[in-house]
C-alpha atoms as a PDB file:
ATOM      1  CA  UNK A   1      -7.283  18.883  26.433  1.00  0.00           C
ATOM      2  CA  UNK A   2      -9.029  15.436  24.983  1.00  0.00           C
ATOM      3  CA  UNK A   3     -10.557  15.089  21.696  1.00  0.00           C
ATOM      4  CA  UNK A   4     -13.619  13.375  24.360  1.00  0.00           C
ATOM      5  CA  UNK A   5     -13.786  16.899  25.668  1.00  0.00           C
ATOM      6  CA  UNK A   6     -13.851  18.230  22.413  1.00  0.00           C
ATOM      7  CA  UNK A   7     -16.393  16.293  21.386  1.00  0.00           C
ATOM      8  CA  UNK A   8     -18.500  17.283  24.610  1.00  0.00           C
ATOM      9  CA  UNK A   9     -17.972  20.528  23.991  1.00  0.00           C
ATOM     10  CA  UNK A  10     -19.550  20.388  19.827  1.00  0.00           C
ATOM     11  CA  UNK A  11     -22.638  18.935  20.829  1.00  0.00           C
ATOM     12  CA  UNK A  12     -23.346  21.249  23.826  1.00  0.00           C
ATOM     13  CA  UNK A  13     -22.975  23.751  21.819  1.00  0.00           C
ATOM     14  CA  UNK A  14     -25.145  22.240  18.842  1.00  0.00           C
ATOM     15  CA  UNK A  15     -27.609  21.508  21.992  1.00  0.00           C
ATOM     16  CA  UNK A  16     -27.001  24.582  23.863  1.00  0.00           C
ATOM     17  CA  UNK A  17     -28.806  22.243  26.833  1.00  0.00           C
ATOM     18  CA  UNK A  18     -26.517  19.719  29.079  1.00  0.00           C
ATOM     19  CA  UNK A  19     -29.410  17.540  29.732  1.00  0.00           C
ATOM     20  CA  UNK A  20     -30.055  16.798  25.595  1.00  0.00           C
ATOM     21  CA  UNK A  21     -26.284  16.650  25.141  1.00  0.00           C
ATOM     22  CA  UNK A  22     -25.879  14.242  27.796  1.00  0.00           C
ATOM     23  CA  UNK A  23     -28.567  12.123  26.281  1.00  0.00           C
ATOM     24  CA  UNK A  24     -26.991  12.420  22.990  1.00  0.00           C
ATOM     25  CA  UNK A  25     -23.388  11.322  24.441  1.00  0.00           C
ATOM     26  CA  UNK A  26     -24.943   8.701  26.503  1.00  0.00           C
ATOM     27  CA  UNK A  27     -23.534  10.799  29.660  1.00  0.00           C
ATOM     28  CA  UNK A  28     -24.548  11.595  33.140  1.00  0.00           C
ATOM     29  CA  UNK A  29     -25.389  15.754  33.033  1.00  0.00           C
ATOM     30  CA  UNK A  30     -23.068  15.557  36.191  1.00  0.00           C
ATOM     31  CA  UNK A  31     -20.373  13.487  34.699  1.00  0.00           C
ATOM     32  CA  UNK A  32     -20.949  15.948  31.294  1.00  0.00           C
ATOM     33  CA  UNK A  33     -20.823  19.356  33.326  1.00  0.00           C
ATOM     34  CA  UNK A  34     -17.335  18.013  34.597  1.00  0.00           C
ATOM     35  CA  UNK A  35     -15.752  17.574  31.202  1.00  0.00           C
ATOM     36  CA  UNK A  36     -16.809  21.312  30.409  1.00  0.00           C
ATOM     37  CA  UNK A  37     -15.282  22.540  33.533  1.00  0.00           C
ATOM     38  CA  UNK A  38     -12.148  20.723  32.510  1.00  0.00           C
ATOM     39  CA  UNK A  39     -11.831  21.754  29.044  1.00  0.00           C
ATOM     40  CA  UNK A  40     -12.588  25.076  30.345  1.00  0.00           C
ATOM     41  CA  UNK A  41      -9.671  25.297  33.121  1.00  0.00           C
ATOM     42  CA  UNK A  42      -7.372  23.587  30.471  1.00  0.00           C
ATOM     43  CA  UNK A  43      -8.050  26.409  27.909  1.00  0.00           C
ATOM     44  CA  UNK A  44      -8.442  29.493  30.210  1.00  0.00           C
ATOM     45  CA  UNK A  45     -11.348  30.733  29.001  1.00  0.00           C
ATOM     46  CA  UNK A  46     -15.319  30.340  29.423  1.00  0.00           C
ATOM     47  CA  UNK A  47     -17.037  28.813  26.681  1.00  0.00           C
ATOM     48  CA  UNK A  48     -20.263  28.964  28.009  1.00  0.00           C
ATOM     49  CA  UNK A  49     -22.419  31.674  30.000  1.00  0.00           C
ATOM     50  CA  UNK A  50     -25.901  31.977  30.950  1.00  0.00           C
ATOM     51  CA  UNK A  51     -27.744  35.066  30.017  1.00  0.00           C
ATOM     52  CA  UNK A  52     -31.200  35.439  31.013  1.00  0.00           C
ATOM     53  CA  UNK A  53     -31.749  31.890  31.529  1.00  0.00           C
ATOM     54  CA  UNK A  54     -30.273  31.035  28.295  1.00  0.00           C
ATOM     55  CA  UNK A  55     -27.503  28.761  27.807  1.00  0.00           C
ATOM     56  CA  UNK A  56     -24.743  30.674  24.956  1.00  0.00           C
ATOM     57  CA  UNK A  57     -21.748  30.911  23.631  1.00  0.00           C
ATOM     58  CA  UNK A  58     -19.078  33.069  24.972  1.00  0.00           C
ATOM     59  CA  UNK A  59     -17.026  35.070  22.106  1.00  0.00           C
ATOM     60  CA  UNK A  60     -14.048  32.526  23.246  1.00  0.00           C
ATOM     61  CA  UNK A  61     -16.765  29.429  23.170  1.00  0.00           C
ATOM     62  CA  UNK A  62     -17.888  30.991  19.745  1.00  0.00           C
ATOM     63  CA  UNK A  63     -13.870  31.310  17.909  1.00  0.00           C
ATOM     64  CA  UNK A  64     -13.236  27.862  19.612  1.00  0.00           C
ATOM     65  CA  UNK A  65     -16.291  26.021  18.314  1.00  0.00           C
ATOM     66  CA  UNK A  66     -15.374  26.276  15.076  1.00  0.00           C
ATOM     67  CA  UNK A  67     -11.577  25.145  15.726  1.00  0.00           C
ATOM     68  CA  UNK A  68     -12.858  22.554  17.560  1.00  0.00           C
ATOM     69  CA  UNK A  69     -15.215  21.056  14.981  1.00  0.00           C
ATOM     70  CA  UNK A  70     -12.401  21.619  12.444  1.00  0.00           C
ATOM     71  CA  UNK A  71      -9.898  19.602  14.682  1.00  0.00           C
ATOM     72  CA  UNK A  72     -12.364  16.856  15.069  1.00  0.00           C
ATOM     73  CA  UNK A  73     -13.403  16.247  11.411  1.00  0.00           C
ATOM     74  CA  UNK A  74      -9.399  15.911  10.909  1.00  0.00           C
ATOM     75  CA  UNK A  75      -8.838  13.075  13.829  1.00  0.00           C
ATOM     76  CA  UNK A  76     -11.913  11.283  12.275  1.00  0.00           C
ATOM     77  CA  UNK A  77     -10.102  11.498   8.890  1.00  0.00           C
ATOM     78  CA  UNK A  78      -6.693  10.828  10.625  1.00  0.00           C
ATOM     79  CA  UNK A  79      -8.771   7.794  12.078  1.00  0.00           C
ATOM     80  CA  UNK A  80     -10.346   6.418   8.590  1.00  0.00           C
ATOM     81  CA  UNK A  81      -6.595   7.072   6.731  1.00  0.00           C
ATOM     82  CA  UNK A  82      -5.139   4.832   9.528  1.00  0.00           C
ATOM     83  CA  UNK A  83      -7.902   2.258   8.857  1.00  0.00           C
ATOM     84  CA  UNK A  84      -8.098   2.457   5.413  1.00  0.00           C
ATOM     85  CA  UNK A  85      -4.370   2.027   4.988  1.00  0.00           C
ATOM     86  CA  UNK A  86      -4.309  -1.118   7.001  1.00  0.00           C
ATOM     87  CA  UNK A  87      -7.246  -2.609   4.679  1.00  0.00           C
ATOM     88  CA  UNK A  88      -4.112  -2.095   2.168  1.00  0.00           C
ATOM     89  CA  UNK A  89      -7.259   0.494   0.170  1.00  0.00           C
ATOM     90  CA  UNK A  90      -4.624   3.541   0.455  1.00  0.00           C
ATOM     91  CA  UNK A  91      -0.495   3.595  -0.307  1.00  0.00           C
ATOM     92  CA  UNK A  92       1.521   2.938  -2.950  1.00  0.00           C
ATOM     93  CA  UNK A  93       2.314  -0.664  -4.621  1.00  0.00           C
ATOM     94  CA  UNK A  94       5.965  -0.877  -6.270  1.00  0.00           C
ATOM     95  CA  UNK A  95       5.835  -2.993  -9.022  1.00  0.00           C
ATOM     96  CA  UNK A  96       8.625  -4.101 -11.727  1.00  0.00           C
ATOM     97  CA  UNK A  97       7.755  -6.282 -14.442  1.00  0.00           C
ATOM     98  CA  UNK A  98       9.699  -7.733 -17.776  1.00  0.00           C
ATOM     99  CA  UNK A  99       8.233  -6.612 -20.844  1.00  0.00           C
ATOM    100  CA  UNK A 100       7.054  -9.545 -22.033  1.00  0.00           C
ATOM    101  CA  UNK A 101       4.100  -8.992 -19.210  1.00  0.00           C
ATOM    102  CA  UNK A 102       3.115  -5.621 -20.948  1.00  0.00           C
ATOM    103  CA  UNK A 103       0.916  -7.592 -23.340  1.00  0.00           C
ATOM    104  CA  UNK A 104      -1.209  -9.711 -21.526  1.00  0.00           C
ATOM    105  CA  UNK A 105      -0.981 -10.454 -17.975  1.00  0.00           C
ATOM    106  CA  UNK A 106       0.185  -6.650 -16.540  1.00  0.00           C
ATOM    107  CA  UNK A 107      -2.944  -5.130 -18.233  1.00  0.00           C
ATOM    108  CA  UNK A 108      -5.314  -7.956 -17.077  1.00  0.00           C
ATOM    109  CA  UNK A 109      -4.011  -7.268 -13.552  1.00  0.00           C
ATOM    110  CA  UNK A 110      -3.483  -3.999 -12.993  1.00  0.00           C
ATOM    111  CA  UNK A 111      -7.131  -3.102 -14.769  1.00  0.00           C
ATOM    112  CA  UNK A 112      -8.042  -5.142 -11.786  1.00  0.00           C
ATOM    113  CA  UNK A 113      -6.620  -3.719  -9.320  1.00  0.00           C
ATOM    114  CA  UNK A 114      -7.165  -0.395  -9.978  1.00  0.00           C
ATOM    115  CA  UNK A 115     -11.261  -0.968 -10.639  1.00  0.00           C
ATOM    116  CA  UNK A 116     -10.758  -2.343  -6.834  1.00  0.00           C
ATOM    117  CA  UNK A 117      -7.911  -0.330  -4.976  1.00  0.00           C
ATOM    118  CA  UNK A 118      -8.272   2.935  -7.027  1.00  0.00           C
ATOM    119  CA  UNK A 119      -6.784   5.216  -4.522  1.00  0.00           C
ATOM    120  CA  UNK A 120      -3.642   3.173  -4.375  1.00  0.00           C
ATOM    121  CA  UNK A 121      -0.875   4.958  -5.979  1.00  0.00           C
ATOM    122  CA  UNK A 122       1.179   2.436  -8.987  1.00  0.00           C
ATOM    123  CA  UNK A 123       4.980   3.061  -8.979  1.00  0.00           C
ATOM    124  CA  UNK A 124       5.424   0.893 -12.077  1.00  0.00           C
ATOM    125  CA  UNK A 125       8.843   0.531 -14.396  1.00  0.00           C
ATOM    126  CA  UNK A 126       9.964  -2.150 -16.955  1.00  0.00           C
ATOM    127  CA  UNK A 127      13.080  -3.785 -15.879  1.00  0.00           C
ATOM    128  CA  UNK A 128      15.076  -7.566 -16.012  1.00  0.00           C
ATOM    129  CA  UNK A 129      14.151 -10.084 -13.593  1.00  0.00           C
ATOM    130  CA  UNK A 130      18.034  -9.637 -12.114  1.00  0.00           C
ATOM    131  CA  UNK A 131      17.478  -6.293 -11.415  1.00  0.00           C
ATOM    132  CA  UNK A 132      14.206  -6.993  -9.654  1.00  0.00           C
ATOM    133  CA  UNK A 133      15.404  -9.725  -7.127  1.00  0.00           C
ATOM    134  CA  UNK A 134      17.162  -7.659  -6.470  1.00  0.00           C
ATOM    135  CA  UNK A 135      15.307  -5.076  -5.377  1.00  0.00           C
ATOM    136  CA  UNK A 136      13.022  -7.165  -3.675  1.00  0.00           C
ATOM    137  CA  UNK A 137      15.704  -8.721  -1.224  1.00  0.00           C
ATOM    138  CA  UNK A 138      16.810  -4.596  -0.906  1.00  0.00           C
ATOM    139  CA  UNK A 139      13.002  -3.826   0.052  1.00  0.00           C
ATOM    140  CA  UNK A 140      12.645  -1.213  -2.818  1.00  0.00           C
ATOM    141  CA  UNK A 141      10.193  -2.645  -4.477  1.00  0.00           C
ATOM    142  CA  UNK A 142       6.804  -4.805  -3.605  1.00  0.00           C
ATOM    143  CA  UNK A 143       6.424  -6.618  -6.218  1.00  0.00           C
ATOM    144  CA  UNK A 144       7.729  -8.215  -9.820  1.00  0.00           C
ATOM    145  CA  UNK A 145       6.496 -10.076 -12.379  1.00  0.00           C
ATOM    146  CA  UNK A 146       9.036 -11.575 -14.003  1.00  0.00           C
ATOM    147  CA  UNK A 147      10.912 -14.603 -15.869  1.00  0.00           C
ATOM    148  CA  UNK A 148      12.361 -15.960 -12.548  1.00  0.00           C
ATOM    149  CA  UNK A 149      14.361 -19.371 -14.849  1.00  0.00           C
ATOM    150  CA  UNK A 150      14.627 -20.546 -18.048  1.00  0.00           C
ATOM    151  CA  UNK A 151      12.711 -23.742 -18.976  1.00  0.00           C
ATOM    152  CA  UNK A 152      15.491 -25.605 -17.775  1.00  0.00           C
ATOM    153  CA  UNK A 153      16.087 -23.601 -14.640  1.00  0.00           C
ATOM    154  CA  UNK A 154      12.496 -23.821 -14.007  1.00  0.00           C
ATOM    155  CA  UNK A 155      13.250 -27.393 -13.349  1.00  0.00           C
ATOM    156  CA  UNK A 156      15.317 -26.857 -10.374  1.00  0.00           C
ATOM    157  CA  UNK A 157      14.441 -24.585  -6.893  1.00  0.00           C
ATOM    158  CA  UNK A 158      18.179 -22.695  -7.113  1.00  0.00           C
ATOM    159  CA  UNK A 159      17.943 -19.656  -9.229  1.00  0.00           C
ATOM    160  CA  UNK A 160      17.608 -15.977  -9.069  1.00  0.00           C
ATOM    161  CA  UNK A 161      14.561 -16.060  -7.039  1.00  0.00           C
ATOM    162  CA  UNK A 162      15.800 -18.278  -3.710  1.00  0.00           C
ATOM    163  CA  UNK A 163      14.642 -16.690  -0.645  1.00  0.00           C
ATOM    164  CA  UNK A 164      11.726 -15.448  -2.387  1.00  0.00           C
ATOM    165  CA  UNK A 165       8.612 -16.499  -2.752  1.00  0.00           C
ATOM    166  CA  UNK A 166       6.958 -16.861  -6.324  1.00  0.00           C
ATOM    167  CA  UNK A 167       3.801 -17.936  -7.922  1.00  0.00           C
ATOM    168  CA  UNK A 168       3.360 -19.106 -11.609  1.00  0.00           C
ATOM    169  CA  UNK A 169       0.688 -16.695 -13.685  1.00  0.00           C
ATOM    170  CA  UNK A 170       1.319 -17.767 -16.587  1.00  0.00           C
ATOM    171  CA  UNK A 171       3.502 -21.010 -19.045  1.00  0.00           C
ATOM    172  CA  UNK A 172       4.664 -18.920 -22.354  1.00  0.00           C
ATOM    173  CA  UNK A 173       6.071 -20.384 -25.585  1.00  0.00           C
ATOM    174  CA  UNK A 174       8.706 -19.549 -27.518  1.00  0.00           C
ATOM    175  CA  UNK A 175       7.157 -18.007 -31.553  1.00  0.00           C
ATOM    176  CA  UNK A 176       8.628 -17.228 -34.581  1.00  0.00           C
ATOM    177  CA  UNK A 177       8.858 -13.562 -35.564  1.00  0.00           C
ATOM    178  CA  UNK A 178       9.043 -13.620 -40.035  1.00  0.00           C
ATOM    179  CA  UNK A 179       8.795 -10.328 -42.221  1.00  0.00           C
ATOM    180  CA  UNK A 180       5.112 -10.398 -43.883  1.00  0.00           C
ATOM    181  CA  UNK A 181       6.501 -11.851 -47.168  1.00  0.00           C
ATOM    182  CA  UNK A 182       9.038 -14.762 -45.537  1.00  0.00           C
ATOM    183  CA  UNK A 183       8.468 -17.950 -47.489  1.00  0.00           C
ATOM    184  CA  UNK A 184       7.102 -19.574 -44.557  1.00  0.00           C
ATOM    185  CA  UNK A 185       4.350 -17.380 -43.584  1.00  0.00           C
ATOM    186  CA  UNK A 186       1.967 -19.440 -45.137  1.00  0.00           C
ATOM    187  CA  UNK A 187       2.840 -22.185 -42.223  1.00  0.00           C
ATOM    188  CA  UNK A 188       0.510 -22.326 -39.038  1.00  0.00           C
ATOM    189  CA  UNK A 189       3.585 -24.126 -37.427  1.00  0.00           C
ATOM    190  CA  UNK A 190       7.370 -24.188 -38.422  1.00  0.00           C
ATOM    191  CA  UNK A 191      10.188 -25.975 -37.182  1.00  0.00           C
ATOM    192  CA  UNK A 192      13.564 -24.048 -35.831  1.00  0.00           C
ATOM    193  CA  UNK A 193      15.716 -25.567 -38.490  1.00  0.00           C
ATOM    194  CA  UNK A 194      14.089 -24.207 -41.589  1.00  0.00           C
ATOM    195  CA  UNK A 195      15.280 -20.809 -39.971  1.00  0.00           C
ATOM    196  CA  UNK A 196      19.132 -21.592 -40.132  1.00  0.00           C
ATOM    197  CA  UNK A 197      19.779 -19.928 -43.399  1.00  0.00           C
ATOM    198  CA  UNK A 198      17.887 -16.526 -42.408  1.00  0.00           C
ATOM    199  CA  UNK A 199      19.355 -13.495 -40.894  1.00  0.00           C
ATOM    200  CA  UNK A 200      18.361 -12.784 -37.160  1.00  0.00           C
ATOM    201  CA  UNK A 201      17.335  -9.902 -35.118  1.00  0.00           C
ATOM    202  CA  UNK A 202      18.301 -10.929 -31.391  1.00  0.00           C
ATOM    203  CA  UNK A 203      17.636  -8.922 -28.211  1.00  0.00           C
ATOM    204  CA  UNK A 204      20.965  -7.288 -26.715  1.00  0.00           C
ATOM    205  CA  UNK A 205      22.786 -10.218 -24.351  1.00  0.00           C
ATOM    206  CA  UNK A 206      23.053  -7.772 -21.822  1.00  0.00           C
ATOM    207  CA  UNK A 207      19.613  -7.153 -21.699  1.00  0.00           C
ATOM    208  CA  UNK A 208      18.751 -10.957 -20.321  1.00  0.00           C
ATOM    209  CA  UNK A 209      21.769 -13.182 -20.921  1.00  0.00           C
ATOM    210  CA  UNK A 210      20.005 -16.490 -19.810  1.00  0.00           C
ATOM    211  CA  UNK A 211      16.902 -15.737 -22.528  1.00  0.00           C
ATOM    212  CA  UNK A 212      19.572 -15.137 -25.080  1.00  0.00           C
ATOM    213  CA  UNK A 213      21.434 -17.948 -24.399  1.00  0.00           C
ATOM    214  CA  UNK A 214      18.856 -20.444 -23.979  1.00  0.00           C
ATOM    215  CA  UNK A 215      17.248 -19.505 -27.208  1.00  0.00           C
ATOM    216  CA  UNK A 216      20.497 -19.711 -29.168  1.00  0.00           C
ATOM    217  CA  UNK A 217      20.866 -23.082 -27.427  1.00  0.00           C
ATOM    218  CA  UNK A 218      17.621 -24.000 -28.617  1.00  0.00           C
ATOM    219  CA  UNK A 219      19.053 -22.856 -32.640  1.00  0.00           C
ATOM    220  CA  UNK A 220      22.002 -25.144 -32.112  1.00  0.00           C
ATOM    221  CA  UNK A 221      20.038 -28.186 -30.611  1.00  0.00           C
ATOM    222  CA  UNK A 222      18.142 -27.922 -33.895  1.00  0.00           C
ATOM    223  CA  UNK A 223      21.410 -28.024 -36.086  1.00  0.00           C
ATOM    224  CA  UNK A 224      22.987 -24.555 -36.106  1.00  0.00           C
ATOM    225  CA  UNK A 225      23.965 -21.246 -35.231  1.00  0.00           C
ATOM    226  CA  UNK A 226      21.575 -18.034 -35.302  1.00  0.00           C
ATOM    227  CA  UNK A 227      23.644 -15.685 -37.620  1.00  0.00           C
ATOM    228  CA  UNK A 228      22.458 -12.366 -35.609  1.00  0.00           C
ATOM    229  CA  UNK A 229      22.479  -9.773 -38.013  1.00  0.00           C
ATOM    230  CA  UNK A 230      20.479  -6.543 -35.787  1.00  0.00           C
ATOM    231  CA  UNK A 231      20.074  -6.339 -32.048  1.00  0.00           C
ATOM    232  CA  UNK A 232      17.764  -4.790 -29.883  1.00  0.00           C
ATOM    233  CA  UNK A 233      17.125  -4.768 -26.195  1.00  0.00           C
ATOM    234  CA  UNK A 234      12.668  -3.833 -26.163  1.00  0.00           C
ATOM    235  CA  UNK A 235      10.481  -6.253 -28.383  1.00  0.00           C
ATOM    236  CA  UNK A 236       8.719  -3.444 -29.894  1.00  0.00           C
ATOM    237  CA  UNK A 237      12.161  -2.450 -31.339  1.00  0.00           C
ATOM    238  CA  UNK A 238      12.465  -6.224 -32.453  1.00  0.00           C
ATOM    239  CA  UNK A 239       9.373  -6.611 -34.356  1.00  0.00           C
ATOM    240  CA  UNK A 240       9.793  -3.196 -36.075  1.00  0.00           C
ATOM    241  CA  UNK A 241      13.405  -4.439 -37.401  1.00  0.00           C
ATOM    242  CA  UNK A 242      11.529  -7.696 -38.677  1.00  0.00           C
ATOM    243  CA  UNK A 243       8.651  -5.835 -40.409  1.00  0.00           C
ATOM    244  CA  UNK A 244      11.259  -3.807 -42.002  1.00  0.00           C
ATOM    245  CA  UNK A 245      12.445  -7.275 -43.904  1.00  0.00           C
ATOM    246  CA  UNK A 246      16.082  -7.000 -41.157  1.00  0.00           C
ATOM    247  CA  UNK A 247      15.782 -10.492 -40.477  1.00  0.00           C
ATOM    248  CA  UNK A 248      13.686 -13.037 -38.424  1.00  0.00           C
ATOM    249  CA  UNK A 249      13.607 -13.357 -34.452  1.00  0.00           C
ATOM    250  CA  UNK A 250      12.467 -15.821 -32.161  1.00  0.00           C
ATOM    251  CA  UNK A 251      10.212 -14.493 -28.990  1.00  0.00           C
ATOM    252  CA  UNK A 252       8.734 -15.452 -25.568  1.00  0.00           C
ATOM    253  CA  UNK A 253       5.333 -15.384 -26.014  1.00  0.00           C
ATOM    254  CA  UNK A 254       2.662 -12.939 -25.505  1.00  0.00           C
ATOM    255  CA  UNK A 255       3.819 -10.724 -28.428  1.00  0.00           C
ATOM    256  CA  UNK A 256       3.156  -7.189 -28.838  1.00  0.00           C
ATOM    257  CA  UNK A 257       0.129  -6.099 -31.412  1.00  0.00           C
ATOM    258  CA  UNK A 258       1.514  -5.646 -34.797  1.00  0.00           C
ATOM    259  CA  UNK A 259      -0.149  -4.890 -38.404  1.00  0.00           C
ATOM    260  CA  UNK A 260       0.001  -8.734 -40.464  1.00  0.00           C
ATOM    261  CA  UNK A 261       0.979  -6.961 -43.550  1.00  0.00           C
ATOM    262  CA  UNK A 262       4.209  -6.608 -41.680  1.00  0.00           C
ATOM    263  CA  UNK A 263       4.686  -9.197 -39.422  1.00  0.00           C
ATOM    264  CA  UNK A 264       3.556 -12.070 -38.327  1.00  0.00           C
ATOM    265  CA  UNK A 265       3.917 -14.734 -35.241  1.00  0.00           C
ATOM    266  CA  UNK A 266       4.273 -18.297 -36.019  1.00  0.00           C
ATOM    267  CA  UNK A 267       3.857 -21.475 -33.638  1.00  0.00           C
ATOM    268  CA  UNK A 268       7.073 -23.631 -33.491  1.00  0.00           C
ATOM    269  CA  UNK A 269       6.356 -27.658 -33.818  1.00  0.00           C
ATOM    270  CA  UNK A 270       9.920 -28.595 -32.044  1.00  0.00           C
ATOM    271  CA  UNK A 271       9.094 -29.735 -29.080  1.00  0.00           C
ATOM    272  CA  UNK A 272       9.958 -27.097 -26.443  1.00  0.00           C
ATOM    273  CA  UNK A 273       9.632 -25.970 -22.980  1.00  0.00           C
ATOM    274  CA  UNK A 274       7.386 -23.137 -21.670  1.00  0.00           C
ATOM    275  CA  UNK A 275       8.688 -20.376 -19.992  1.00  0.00           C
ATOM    276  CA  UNK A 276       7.090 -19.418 -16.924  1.00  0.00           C
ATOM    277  CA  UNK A 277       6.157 -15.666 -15.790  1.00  0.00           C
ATOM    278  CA  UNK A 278       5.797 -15.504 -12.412  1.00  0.00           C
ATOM    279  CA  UNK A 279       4.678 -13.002  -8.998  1.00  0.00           C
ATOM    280  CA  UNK A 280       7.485 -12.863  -7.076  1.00  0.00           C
ATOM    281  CA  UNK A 281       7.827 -10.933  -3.375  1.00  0.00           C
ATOM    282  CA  UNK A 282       9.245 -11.187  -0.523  1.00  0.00           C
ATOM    283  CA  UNK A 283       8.535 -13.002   2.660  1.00  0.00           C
ATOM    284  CA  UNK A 284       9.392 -10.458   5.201  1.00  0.00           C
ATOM    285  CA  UNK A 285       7.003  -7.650   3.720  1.00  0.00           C
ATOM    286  CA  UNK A 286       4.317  -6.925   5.497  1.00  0.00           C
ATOM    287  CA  UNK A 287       2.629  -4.016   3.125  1.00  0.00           C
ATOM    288  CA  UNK A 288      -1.245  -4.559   2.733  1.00  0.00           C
ATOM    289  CA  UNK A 289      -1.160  -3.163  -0.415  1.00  0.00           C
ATOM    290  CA  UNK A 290       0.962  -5.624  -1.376  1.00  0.00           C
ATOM    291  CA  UNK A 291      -1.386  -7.962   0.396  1.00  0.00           C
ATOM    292  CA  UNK A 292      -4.284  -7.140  -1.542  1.00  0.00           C
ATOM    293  CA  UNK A 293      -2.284  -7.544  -4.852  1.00  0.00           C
ATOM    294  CA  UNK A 294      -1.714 -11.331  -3.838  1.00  0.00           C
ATOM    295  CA  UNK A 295      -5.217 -11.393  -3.014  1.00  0.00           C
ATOM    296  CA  UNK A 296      -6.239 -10.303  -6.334  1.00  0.00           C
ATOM    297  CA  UNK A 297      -3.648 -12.339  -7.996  1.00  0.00           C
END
């Protein structure tokens, strides 16, 4: 049995008249009449029978019809899935991204891509750019968004990110977290050394050892060492130590929303680096959703 016979068989029985069928298939009646005869020998049953002149349904043809047009609406669906998932407009995109992407650039794309992909499922989670190469190079995930090198990696093309492939979104700067009241809060821009006498709230090492050490770097380059009073490993938990008056912090750029009688975000003036967020993904997959994303991107 073919799903062409099928089809033969739902519109002569719509019809109830080979010649209008055949017209509507763009058949021969003879070549038409043959595919009946098949479909009937393959089943074992008449379908059709004439009584009084009249073309009808058999009680077999009658049960089977409505099988058959069942069957046939779920090949065509079967058919439009199959389609529809190679477009990359159906499946799932696995994405990872840092949290410093929560604020700005995730929202901006994934509003985006869900107002143009909406049936595609999101597998989303907030994790560090190590653990996301490496589940890119693993194939468990699509997609990250991530801090692929400090500024100074970013100068070189080794890093955690080799054999992938990576595109810039967005060049970040490093800001000043103060409690509402700090003395300095009145500044539009302050300089890293008129922070070396204030306590610090620092994220967790563990939680992105190259950020932490690259911005106590930065604290020494300017003439001393962070005294890191509270740590923390999610910004939100950061800025709600500073608003509580537990010290200052230093962060990558876009912050999270917070209420200015609490805290505020100050622009350094030493001359420093941006840190890049980047897109990164591997060569060798071949998902369309994941196609589409770039697309979008």
């Amino acid at each position: 049995m073919e799903l062409r016979q099928l089809r033969s068989f739902v519109v002569v029985a719509e019809e109830m008249n080979v010649g209008r069928a055949a017209v509507r298939l763009h058949l021969t009646q003879p070549s038409l009449s043959r595919q009946i005869a098949a479909l009937e020998h393959d089943l074992g049953v008449e379908l059709f029978a004439r009584v009084r002149r009249r073309f009808v349904l058999t009680a077999a043809g009658e049960t089977f019809l409505a099988d058959a047009k069942d069957l046939l609406r779920r090949s065509d669906e079967a058919v439009r899935t199959a389609q529809r998932t190679q477009r990359g407009e159906l499946g799932t995109l696995r994405l990872r991204f840092v949290q410093s992407a929560t604020f700005e650039v995730l929202p901006r794309l994934l509003g985006a891509f869900r107002q143009a992909y909406p049936e595609v499922v999101l597998d989303l989670e907030s994790v560090t750019t190590i653990r996301q190469t490496e589940a890119l190079r693993d194939g468990r995930i699509d997609v990250g968004l991530m801090r692929p090198a400090t500024p100074e990696g970013a100068r070189t093309t080794a890093g955690p990110t080799a054999g992938l492939l990576t595109r810039v979104v967005s060049n970040d700067p490093l800001l000043a977290v103060l409690p509402a009241r700090h003395r300095l809060v009145r500044r539009k821009r302050i300089r890293l050394e008129e922070l070396a006498e204030d306590p610090f709230v620092f994220y967790t090492r563990s939680s992105g050892p190259a950020v932490h050490d690259t911005i106590v770097g930065y604290c020494r380059a300017a003439g001393f060492t962070p005294r890191i009073e509270q740590e923390a490993a999610d910004v939100q938990t950061i800025v709600s130590l500073v608003a509580a008056g537990l010290g200052v912090s230093l962060l990558i750029g876009p912050t999270p929303p917070s209420n200015p009688d609490a805290v505020v975000y100050r622009e350094l003036s030493d001359d420093l680096p941006p840190w890049q967020l980047s897109v990164a993904w591997s060569p060798d997959n071949r998902s369309p959703v994941l196609a589409r994303f770039l697309d979008l991107l």
